[in-house]
C-alpha atoms as a PDB file:
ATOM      1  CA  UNK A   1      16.045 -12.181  26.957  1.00  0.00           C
ATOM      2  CA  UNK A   2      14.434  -9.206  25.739  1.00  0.00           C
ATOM      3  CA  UNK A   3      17.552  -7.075  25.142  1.00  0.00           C
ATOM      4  CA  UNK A   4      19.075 -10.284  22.878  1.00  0.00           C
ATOM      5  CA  UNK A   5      15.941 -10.971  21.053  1.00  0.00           C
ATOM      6  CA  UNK A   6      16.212  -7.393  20.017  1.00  0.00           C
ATOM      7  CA  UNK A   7      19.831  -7.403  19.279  1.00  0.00           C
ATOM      8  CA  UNK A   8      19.485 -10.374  17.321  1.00  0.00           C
ATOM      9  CA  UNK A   9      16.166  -8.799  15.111  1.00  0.00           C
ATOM     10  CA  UNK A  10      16.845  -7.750  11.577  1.00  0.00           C
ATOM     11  CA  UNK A  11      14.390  -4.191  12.801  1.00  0.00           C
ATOM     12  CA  UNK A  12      15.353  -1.255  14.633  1.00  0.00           C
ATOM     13  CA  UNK A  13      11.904  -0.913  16.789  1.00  0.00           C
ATOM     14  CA  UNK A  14      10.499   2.902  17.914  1.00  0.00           C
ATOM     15  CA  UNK A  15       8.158   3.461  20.301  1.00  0.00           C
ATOM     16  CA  UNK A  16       5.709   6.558  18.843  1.00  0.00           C
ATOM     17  CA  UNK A  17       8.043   8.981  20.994  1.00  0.00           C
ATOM     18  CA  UNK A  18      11.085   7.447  20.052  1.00  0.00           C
ATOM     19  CA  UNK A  19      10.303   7.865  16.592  1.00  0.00           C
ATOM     20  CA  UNK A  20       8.759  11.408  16.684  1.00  0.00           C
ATOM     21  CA  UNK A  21      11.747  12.742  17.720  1.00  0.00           C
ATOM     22  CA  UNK A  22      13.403  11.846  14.629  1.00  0.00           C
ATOM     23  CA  UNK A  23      11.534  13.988  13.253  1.00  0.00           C
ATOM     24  CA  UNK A  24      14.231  16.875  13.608  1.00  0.00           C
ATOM     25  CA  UNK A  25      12.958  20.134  12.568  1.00  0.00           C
ATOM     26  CA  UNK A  26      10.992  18.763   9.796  1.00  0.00           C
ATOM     27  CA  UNK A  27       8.227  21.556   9.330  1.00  0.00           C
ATOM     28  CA  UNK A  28       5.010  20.005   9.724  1.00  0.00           C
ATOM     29  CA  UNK A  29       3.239  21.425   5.880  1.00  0.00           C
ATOM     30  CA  UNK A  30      -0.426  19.986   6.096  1.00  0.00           C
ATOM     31  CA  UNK A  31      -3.336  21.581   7.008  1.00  0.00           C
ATOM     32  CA  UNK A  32      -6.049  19.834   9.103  1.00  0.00           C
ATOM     33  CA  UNK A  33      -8.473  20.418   6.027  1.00  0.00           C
ATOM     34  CA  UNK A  34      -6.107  19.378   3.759  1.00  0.00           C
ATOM     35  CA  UNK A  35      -5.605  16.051   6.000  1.00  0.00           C
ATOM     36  CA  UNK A  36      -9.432  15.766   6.053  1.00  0.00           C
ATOM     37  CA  UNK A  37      -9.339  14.866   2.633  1.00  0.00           C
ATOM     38  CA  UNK A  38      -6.481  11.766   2.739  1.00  0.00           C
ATOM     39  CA  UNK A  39      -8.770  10.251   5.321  1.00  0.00           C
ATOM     40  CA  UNK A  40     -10.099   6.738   3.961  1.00  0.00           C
ATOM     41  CA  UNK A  41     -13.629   5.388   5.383  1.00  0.00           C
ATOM     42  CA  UNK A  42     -13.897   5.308   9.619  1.00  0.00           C
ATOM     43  CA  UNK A  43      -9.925   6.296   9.832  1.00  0.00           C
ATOM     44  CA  UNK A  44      -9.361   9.472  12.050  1.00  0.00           C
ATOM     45  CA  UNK A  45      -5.944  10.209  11.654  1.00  0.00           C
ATOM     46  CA  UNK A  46      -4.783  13.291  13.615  1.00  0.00           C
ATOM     47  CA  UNK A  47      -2.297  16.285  12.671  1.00  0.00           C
ATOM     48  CA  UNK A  48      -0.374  14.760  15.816  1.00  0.00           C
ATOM     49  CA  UNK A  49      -0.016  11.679  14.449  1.00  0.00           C
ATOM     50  CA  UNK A  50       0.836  13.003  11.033  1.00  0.00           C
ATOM     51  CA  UNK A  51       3.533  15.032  13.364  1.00  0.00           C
ATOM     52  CA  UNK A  52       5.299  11.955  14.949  1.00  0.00           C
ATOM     53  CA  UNK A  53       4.528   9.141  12.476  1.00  0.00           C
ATOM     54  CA  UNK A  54       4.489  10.563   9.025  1.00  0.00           C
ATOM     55  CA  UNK A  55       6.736  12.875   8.984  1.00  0.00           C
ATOM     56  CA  UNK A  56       9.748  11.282  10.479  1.00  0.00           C
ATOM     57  CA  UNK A  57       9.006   8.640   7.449  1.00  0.00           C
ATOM     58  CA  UNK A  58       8.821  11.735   5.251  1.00  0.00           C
ATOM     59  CA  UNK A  59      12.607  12.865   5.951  1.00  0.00           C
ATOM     60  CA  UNK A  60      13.752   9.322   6.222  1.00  0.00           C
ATOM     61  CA  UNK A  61      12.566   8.932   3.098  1.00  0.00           C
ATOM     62  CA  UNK A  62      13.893  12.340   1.604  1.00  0.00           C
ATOM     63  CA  UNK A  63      17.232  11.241   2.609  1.00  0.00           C
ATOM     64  CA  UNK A  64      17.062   8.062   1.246  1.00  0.00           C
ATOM     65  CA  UNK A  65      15.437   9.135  -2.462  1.00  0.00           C
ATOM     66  CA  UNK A  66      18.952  11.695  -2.850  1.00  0.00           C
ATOM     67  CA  UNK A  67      21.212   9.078  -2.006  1.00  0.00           C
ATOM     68  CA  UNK A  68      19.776   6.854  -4.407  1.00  0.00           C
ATOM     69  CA  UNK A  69      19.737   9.457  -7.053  1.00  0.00           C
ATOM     70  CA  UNK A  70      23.605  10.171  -6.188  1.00  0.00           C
ATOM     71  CA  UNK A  71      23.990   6.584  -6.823  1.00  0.00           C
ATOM     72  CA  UNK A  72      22.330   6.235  -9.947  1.00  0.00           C
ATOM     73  CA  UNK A  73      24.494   9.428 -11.328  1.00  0.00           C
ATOM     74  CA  UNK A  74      27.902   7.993  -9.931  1.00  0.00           C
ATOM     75  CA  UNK A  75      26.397   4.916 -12.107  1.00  0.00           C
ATOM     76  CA  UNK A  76      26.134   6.652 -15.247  1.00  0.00           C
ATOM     77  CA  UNK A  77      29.159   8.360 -15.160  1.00  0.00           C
ATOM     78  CA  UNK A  78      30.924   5.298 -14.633  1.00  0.00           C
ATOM     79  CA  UNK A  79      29.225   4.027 -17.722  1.00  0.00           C
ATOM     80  CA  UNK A  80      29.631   7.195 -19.411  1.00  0.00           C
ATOM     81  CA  UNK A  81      26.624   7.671 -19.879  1.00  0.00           C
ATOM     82  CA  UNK A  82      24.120  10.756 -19.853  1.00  0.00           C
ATOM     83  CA  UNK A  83      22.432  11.328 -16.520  1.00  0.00           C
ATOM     84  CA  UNK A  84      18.765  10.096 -16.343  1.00  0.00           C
ATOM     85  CA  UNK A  85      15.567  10.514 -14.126  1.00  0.00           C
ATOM     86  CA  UNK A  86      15.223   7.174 -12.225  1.00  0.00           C
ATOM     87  CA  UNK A  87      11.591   7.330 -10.356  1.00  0.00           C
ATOM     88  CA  UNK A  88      12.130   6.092  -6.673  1.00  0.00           C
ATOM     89  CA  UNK A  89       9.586   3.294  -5.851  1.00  0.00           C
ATOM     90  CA  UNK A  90       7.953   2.424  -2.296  1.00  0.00           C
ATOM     91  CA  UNK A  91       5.867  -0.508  -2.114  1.00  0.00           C
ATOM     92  CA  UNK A  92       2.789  -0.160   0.504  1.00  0.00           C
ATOM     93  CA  UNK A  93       1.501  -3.806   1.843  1.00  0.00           C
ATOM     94  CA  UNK A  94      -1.133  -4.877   4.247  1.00  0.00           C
ATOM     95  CA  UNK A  95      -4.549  -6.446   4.758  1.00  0.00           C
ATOM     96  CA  UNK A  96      -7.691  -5.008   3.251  1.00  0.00           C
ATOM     97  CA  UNK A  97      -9.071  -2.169   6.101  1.00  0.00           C
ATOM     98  CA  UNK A  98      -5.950  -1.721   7.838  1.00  0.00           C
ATOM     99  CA  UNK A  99      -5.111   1.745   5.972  1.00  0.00           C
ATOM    100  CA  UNK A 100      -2.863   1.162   3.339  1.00  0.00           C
ATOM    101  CA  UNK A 101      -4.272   3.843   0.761  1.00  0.00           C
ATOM    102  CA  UNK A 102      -4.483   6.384   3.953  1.00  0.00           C
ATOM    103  CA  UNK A 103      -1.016   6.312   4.656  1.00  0.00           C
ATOM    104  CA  UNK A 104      -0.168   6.110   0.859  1.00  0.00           C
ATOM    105  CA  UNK A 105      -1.585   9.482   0.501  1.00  0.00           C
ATOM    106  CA  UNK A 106      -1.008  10.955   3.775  1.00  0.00           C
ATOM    107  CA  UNK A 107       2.678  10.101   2.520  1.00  0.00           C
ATOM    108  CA  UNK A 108       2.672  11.495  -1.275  1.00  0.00           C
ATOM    109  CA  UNK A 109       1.306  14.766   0.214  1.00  0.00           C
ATOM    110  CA  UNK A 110       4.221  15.178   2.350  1.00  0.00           C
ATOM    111  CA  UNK A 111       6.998  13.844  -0.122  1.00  0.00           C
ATOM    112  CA  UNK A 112       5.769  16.255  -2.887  1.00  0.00           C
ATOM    113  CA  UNK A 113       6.331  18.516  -0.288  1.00  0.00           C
ATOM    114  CA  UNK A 114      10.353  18.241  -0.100  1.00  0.00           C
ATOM    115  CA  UNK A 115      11.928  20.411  -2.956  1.00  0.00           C
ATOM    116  CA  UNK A 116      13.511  17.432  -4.695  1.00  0.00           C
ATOM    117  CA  UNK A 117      10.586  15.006  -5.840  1.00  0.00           C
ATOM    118  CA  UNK A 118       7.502  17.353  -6.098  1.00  0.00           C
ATOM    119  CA  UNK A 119       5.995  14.640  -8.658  1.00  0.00           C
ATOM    120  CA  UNK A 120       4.857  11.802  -6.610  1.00  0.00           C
ATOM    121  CA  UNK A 121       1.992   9.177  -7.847  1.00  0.00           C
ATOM    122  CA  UNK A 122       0.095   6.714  -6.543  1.00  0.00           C
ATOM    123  CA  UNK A 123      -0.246   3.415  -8.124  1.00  0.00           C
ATOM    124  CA  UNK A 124      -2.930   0.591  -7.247  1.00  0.00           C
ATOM    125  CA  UNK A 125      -2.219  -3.208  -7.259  1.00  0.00           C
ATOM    126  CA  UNK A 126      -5.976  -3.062  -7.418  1.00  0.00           C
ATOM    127  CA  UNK A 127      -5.824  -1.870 -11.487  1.00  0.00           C
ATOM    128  CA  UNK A 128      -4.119  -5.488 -12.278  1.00  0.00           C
ATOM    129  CA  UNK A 129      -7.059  -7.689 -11.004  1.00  0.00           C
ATOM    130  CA  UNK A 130      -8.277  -9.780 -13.770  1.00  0.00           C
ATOM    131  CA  UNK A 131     -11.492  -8.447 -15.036  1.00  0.00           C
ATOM    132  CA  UNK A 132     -14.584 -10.080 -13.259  1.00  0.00           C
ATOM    133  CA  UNK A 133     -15.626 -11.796 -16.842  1.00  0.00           C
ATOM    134  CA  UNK A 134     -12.186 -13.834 -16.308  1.00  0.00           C
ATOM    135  CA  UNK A 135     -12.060 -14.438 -12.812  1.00  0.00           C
ATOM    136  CA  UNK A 136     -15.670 -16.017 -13.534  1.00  0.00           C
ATOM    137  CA  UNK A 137     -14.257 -18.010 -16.170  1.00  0.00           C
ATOM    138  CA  UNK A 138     -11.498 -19.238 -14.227  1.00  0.00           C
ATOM    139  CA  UNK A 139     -13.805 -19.897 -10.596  1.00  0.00           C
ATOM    140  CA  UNK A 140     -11.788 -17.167  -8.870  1.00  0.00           C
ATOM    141  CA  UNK A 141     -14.425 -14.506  -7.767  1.00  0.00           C
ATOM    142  CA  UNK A 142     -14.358 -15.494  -4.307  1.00  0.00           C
ATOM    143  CA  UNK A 143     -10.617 -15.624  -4.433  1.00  0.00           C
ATOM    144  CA  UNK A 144     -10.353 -11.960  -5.304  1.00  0.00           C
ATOM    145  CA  UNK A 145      -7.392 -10.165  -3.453  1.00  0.00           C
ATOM    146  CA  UNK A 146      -5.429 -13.660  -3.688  1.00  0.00           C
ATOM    147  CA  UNK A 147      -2.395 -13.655  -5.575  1.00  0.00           C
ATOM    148  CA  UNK A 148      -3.420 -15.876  -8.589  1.00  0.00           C
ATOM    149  CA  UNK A 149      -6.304 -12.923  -9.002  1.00  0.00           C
ATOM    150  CA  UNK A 150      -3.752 -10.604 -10.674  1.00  0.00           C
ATOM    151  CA  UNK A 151      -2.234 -10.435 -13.953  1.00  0.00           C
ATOM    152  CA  UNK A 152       1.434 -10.225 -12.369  1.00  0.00           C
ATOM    153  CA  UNK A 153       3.237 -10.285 -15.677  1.00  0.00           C
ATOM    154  CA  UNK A 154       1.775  -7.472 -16.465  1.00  0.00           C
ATOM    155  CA  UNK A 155       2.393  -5.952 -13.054  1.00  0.00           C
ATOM    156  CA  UNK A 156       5.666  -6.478 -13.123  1.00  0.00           C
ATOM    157  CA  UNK A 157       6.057  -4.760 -16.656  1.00  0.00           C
ATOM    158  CA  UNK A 158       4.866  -1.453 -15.971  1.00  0.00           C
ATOM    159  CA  UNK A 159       7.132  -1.271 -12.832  1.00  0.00           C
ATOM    160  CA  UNK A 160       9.895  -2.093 -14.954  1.00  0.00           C
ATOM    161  CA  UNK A 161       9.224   0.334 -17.571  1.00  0.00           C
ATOM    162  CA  UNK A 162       8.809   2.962 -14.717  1.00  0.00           C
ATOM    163  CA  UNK A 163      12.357   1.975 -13.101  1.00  0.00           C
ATOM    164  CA  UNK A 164      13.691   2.337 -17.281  1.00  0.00           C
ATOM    165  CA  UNK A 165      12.429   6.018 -17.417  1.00  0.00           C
ATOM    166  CA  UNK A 166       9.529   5.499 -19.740  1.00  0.00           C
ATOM    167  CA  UNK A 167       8.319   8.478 -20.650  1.00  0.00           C
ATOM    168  CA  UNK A 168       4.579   7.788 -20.581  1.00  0.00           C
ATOM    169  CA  UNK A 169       2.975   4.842 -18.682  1.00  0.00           C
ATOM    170  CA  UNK A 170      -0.700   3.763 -18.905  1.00  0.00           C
ATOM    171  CA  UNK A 171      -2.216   1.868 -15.839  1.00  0.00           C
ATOM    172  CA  UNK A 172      -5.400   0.231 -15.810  1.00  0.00           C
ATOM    173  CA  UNK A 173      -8.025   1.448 -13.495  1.00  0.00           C
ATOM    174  CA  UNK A 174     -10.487  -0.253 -11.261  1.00  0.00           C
ATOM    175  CA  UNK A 175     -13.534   0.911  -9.780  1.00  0.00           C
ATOM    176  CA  UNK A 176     -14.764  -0.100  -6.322  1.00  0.00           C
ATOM    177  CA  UNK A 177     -18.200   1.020  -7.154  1.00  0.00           C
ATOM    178  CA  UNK A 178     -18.222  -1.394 -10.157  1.00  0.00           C
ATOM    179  CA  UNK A 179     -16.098  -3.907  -8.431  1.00  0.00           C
ATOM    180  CA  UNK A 180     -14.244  -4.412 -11.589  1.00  0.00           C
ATOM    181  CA  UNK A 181     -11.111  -3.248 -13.721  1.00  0.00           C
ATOM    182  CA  UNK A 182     -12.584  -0.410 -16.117  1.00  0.00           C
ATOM    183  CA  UNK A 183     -12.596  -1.111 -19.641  1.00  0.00           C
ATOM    184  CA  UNK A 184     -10.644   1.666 -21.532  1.00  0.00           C
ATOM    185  CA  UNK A 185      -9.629   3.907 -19.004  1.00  0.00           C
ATOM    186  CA  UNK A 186      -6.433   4.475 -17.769  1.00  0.00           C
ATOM    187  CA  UNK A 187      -4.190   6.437 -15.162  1.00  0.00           C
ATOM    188  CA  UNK A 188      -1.047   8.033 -17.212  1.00  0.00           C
ATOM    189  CA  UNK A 189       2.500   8.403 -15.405  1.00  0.00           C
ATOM    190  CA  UNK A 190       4.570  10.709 -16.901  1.00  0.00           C
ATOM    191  CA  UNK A 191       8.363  10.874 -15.539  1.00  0.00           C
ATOM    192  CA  UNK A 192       7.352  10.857 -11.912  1.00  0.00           C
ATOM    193  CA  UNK A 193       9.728  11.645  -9.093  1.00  0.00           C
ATOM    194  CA  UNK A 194       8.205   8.648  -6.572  1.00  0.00           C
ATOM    195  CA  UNK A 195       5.886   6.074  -7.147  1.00  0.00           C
ATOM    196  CA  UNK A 196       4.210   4.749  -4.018  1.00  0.00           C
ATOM    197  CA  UNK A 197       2.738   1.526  -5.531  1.00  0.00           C
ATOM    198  CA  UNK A 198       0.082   0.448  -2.850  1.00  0.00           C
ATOM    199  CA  UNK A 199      -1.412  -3.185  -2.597  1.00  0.00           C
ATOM    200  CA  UNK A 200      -2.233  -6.620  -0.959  1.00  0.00           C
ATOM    201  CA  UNK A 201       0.346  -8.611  -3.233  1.00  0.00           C
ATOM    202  CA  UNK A 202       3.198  -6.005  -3.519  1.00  0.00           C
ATOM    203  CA  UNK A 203       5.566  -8.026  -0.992  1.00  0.00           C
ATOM    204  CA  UNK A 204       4.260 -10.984  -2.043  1.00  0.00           C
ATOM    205  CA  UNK A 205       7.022 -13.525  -4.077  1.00  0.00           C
ATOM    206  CA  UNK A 206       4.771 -16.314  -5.376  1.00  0.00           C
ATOM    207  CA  UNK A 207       1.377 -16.302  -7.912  1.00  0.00           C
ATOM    208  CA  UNK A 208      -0.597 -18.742  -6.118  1.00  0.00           C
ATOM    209  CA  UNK A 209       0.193 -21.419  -9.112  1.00  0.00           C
ATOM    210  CA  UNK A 210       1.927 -24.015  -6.947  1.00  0.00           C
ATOM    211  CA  UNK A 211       2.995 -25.690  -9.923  1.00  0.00           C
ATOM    212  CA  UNK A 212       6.707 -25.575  -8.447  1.00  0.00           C
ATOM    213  CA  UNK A 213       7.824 -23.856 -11.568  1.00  0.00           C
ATOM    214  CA  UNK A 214      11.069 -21.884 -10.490  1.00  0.00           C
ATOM    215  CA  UNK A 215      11.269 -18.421  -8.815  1.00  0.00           C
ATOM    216  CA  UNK A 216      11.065 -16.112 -11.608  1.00  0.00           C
ATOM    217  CA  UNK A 217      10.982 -11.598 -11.402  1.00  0.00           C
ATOM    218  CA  UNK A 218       8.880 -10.267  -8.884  1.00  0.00           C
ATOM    219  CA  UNK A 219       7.497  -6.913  -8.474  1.00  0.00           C
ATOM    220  CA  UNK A 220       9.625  -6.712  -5.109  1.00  0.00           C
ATOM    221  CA  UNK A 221      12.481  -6.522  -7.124  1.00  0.00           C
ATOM    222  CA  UNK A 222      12.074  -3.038  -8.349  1.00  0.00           C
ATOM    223  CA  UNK A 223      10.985  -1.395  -5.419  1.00  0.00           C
ATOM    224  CA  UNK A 224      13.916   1.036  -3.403  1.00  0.00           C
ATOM    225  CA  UNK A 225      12.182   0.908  -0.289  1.00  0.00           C
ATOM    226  CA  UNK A 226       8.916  -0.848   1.293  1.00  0.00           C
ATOM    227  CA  UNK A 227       6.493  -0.188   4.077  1.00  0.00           C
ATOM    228  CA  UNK A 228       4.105  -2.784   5.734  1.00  0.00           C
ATOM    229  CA  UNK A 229       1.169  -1.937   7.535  1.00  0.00           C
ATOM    230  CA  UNK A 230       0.545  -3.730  10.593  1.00  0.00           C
ATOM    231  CA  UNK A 231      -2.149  -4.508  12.985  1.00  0.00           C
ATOM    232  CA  UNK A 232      -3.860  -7.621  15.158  1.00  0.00           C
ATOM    233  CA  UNK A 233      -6.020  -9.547  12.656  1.00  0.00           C
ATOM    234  CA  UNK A 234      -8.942  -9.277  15.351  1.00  0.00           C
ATOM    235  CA  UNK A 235      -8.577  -5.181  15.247  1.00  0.00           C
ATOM    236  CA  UNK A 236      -8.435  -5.246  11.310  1.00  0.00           C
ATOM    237  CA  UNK A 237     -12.005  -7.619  10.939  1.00  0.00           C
ATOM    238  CA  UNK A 238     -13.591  -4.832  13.451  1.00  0.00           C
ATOM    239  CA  UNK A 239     -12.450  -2.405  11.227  1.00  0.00           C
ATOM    240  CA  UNK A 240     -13.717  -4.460   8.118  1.00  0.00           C
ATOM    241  CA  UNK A 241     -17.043  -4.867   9.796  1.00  0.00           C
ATOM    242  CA  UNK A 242     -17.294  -0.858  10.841  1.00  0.00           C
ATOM    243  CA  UNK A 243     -16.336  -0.017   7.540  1.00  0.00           C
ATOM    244  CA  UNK A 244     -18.584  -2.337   5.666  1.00  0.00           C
ATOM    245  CA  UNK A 245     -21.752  -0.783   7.724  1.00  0.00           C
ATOM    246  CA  UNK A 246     -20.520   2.730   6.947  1.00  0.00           C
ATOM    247  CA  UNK A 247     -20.334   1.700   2.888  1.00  0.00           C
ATOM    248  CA  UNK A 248     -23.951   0.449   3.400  1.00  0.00           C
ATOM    249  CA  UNK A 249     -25.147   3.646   4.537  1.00  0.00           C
ATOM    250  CA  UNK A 250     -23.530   5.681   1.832  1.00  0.00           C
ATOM    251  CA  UNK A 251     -22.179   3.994  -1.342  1.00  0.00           C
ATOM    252  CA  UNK A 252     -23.901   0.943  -1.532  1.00  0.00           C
ATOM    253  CA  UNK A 253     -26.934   3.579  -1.591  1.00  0.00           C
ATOM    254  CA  UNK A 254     -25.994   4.252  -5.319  1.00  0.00           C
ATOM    255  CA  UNK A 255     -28.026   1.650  -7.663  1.00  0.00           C
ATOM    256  CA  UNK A 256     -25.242   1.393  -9.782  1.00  0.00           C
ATOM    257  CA  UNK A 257     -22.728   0.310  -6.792  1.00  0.00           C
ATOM    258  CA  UNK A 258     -21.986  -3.862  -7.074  1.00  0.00           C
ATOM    259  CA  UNK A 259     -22.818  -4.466  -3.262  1.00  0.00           C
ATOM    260  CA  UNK A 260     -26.661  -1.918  -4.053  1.00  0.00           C
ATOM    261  CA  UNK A 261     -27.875  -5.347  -2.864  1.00  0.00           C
ATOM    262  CA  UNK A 262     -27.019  -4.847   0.980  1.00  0.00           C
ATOM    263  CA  UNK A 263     -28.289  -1.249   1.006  1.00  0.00           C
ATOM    264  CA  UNK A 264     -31.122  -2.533   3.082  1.00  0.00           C
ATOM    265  CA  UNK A 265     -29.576  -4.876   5.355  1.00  0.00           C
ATOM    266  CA  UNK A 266     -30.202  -4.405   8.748  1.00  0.00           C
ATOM    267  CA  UNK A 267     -27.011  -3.503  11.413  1.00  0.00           C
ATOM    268  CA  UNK A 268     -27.245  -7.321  12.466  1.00  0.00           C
ATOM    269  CA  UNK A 269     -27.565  -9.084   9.601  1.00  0.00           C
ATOM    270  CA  UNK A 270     -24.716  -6.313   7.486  1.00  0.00           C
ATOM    271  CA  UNK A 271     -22.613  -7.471  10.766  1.00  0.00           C
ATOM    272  CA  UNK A 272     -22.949 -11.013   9.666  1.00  0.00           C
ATOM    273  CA  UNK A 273     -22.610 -10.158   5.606  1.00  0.00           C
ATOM    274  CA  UNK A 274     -19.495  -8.669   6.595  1.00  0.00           C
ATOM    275  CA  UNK A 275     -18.080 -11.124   8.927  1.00  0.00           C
ATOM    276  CA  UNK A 276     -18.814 -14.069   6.750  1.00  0.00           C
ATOM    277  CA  UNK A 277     -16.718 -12.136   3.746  1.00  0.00           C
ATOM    278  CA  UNK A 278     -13.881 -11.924   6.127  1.00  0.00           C
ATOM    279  CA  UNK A 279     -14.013 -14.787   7.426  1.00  0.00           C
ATOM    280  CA  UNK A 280     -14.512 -16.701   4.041  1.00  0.00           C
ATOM    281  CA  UNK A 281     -12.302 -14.567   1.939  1.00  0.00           C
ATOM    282  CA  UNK A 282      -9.827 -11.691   3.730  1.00  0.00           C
ATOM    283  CA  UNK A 283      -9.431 -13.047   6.972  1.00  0.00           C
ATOM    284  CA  UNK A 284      -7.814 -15.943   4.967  1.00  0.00           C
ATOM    285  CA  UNK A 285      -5.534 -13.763   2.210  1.00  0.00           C
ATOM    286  CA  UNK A 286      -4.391 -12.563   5.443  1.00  0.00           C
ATOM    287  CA  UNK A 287      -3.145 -15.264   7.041  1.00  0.00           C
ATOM    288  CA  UNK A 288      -2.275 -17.140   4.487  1.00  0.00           C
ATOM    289  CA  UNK A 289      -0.340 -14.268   1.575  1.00  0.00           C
ATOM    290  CA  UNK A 290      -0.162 -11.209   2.933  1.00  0.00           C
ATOM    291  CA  UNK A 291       0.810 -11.645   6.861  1.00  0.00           C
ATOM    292  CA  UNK A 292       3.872 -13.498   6.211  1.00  0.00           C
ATOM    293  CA  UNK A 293       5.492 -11.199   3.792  1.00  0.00           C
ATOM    294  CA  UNK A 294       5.580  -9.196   6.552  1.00  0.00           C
ATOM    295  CA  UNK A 295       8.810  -9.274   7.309  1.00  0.00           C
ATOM    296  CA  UNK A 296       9.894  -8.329   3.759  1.00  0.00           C
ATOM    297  CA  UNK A 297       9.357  -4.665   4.817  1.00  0.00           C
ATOM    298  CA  UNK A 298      11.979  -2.341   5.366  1.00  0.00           C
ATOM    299  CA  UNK A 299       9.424  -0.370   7.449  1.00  0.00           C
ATOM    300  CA  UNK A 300       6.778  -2.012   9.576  1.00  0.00           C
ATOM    301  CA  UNK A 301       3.850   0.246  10.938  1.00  0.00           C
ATOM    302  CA  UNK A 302       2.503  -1.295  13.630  1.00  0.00           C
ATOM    303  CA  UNK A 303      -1.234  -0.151  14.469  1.00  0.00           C
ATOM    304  CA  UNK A 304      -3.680  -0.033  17.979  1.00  0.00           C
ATOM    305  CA  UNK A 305      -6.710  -0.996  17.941  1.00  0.00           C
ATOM    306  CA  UNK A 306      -7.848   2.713  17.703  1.00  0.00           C
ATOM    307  CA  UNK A 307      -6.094   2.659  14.692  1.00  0.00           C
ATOM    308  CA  UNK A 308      -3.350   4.749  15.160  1.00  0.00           C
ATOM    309  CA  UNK A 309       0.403   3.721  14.842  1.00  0.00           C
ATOM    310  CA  UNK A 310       2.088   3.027  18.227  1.00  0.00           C
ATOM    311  CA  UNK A 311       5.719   1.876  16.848  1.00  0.00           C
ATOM    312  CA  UNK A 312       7.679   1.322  14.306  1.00  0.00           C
ATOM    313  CA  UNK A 313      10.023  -1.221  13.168  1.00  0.00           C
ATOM    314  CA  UNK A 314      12.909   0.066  10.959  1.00  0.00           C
ATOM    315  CA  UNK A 315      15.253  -2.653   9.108  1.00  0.00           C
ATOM    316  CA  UNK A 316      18.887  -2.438   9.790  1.00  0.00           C
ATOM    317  CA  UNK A 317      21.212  -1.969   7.056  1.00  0.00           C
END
């Protein structure tokens, strides 16, 4: 029953040593200090698993971004048209804590590594929040992460001015310390190579309106390839909670940090702060927006509880 079930699956699935070996003789170009410095919060990921996760994904990925850019010059020339520079764009999804931005830049450093797309960027769903003031106005604070949270029109149109070639592309930026979208200031793309754009909603096909308006564009519609990051709900609330009582020791230190108010919390009652969050708020975005757009992915991730990738599910062609 196994053997069907597989057979019949959409995914290709990899254990860790199945998919190492397709690595080839992809060189392995990071350092261990250099690696030190993708790490997020509590996540330990190792040169070996850099090895025999990342870059397999790195030279799948090579290969795909030059057939795509054959393709898009076979398309101009059929239109007679002047060869352009069409960024390649990989949407990163998954639950808050399970390692998205991690693996986003564990993945630009080796892509800008391969001769052909040394200008990769990473982009942010997090920039498109509504600003606090709003989601005050409109009694969504405790719904932040959730789909109707985000300005998606506006999403939408700066990844479809970086699939036209735009030369120059402002993107709002938010700050985790503030908890909020920061007035004025901006991250600029100019004629990137890749854009990894990394976020809850990215796979994500409705606004949380339910006002059974008709399907309409979606940023899933401009992306050439898309990863999801995967783990057991229960291993990604640990890793909330371990993450939230590391923050307390260190950021939320900072008076000027929007959660300086459990800087004193003691390791019992932070453990309950941080439960109740997920529990109230992205336990529930989980379950309800982001798990089942799962299957979206071309690429699924799949974590251990020690945080660490164990297999890999590749969609067929």
């Amino acid at each position: 029953m196994q053997a069907a079930a597989e057979t019949l699956s959409p995914y290709l699935h990899f254990t860790r040593a199945e998919w190492a070996e397709l690595r080839a003789s992809t060189p392995l170009t990071l350092s261990e200090p250099e690696l030190i410095q993708l790490r997020g919060v509590n996540e330990q990921v190792s040169l070996a698993e850099v090895a025999e996760i990342y870059l397999p994904l790195s030279r799948l990925l090579n290969l795909y971004v030059a057939a795509t850019q054959k393709l898009h010059q076979a398309s101009d020339t059929f239109l007679g048209k002047k060869a352009g520079k069409v960024p390649y764009v990989i949407g990163m999804g998954g639950s808050v804590a399970v390692g998205k931005s991690t693996t986003a830049r564990v993945l630009r450093a080796l892509l800008a590594r391969w001769g052909d797309h040394p200008k990769v960027e990473i982009v942010t769903t997090d920039g498109f929040l509504y600003p606090n003031r709003v989601l005050e106005e409109r009694g969504l604070m405790q719904r932040k992460g959730f789909p109707e949270s985000y300005d998606l029109r506006r999403l939408v149109e700066v990844i479809a001015d970086v699939k036209s070639g735009k030369g120059e592309i402002l993107i709002p930026v938010y700050s985790h310390q503030s908890y909020d979208v920061v007035p004025g200031e901006t991250q600029t793309l100019r004629h990137p190579d890749i854009v990894i754009l990394e976020g809850l909603n990215v796979l994500q096909t409705g606004d949380g309106r339910g006002d059974g308006r008709p399907p309409r564009l979606f940023v899933s519609d401009f992306f050439d390839f898309s990863i999801y990051v995967d783990a057991d709900a229960r291993h990604i609330e640990q890793w909330y909670v371990d993450r939230f009582l590391t923050l307390r020791d260190s950021v939320f230190r900072d008076p000027d940090s929007y959660f300086h108010r459990y800087a004193d919390l003691s390791n019992g009652e932070a453990r309950q702060v941080a439960r109740g969050i997920w529990e109230g708020i992205n336990g529930v975005n989980l379950l309800e927006n982001i798990l089942p757009t799962r299957d979206r992915a071309q690429l699924v991730l799949e974590k251990g509880a020690d945080h660490s990738v164990e297999s890999v599910r590749l969609r067929r062609l």
